[in-house]
N, C-alpha and C. Protein backbone atom coordinates (compact mmCIF):
# COMPACT_ATOMS: atom_id res chain seq x y z
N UNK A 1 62.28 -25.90 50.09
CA UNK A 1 63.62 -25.72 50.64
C UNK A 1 64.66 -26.46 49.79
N UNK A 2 64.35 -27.37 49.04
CA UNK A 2 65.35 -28.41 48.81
C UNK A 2 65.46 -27.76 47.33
N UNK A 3 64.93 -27.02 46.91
CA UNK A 3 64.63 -26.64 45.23
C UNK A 3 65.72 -25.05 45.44
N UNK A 4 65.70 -24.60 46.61
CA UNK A 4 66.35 -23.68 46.88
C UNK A 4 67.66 -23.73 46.96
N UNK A 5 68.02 -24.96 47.75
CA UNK A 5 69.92 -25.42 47.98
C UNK A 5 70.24 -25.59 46.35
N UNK A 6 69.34 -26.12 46.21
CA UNK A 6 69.47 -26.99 44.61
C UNK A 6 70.03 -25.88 43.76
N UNK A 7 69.45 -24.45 43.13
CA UNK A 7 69.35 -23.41 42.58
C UNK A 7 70.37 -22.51 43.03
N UNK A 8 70.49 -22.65 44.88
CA UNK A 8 71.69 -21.81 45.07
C UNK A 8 72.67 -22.75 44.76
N UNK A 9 73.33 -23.83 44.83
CA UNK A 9 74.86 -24.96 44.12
C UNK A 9 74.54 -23.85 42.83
N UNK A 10 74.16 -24.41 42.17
CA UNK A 10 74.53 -23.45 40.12
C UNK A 10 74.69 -21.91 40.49
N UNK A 11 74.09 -21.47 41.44
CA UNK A 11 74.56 -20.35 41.58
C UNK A 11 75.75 -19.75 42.30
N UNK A 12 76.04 -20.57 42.91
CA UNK A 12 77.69 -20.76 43.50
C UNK A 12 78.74 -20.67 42.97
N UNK A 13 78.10 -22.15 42.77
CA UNK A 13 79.38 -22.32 41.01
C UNK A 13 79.57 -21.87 40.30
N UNK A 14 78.36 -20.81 39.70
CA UNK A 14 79.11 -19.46 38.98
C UNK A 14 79.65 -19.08 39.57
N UNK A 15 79.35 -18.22 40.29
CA UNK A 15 79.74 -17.51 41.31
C UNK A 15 81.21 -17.69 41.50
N UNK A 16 81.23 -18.78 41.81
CA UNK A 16 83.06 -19.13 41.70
C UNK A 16 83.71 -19.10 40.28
N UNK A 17 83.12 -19.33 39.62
CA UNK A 17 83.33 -19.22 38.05
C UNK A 17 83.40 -17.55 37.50
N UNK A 18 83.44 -16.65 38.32
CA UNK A 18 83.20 -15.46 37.82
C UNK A 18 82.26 -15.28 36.87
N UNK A 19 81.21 -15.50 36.80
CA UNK A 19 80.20 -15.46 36.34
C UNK A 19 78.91 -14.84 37.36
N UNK A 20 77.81 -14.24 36.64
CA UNK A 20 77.10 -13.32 37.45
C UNK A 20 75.51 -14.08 37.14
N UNK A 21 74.44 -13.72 38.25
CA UNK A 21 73.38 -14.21 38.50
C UNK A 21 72.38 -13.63 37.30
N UNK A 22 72.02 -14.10 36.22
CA UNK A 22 71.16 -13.34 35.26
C UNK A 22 69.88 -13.44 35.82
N UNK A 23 69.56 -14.83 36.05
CA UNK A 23 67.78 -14.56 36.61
C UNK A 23 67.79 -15.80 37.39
N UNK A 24 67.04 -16.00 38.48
CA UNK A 24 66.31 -16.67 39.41
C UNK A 24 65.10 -16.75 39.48
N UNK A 25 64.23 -17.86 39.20
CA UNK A 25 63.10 -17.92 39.31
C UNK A 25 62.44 -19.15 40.62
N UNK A 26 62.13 -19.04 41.59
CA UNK A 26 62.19 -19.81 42.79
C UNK A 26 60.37 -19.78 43.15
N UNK A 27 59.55 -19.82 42.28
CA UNK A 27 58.67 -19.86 42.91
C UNK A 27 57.98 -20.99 42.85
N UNK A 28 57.50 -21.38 43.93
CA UNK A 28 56.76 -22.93 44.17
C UNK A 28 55.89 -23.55 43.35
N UNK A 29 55.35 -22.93 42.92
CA UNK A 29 54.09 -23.50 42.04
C UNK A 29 54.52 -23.17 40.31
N UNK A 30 55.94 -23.12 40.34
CA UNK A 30 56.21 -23.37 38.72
C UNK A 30 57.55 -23.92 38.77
N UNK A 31 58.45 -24.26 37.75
CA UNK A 31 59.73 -25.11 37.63
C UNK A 31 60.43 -23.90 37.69
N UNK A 32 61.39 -24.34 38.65
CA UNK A 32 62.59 -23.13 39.34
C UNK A 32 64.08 -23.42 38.21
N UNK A 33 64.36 -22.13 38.10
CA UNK A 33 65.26 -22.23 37.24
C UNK A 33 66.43 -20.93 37.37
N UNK A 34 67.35 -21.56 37.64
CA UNK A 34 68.82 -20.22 37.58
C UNK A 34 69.59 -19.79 36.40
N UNK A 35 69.59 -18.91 36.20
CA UNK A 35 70.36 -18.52 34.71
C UNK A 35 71.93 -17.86 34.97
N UNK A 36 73.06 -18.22 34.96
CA UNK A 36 74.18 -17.67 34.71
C UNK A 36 74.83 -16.94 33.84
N UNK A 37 75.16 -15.73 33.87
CA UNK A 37 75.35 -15.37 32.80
C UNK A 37 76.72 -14.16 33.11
N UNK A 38 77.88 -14.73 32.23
CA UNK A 38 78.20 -15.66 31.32
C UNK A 38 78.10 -16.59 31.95
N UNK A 39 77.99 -17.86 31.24
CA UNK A 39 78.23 -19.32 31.70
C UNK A 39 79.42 -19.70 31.38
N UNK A 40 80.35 -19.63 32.50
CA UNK A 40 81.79 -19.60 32.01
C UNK A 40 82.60 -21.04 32.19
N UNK A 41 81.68 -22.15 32.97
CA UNK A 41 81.98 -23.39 33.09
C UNK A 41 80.57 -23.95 32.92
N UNK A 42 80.16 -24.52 31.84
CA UNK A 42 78.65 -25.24 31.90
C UNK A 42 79.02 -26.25 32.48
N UNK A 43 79.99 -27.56 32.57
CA UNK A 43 79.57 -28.82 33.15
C UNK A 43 79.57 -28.33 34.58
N UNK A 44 80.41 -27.36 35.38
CA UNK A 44 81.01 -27.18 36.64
C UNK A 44 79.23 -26.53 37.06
N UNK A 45 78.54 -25.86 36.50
CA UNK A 45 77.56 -25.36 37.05
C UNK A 45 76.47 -26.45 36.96
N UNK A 46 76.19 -26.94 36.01
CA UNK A 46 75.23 -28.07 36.15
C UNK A 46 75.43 -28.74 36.92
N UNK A 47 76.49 -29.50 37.42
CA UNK A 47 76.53 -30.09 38.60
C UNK A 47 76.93 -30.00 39.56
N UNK A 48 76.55 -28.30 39.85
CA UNK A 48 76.55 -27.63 41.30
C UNK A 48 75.56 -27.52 41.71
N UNK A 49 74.17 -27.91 41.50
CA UNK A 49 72.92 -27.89 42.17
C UNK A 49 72.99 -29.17 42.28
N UNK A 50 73.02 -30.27 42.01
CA UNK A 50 73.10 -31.93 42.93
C UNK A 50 73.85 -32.07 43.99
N UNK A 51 74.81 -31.19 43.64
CA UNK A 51 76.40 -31.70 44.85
C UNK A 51 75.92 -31.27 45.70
N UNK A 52 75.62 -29.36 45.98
CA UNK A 52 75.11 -28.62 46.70
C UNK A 52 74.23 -29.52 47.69
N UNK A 53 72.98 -29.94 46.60
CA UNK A 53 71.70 -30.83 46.83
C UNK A 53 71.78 -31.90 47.76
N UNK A 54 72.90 -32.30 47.65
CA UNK A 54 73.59 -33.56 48.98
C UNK A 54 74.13 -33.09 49.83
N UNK A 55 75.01 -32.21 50.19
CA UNK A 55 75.91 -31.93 50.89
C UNK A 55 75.52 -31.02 52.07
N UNK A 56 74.62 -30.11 51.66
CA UNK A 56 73.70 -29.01 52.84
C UNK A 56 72.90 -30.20 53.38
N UNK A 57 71.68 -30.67 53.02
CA UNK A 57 70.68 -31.17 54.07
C UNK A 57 71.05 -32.06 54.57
């Protein structure tokens, strides 16, 4: 659950960034990883899965 809030923040933050979801990879038993694409703010998305990461649970 917590790898999920985490993955959706960067995906937000594109998201707000006008930027679109290239790939999601969320599965448990390997390292989860979100791809933005374009990446139209890199610092603003990188640290939209921590903020996210605090702020939901």
């Amino acid at each position: 659950m917590v790898t999920f809030v985490h993955n959706t923040g960067h995906n937000f933050c594109g998201w707000l960034r006008y930027g679109t979801l290239g790939e999601a990879d969320l599965v448990p038993w390997r390292l989860s990883h979100s791809t933005v694409d374009p990446n139209p703010r890199p610092p603003l998305i990188v640290r939209g899965g921590p903020i996210l990461g605090v702020l939901v649970p």
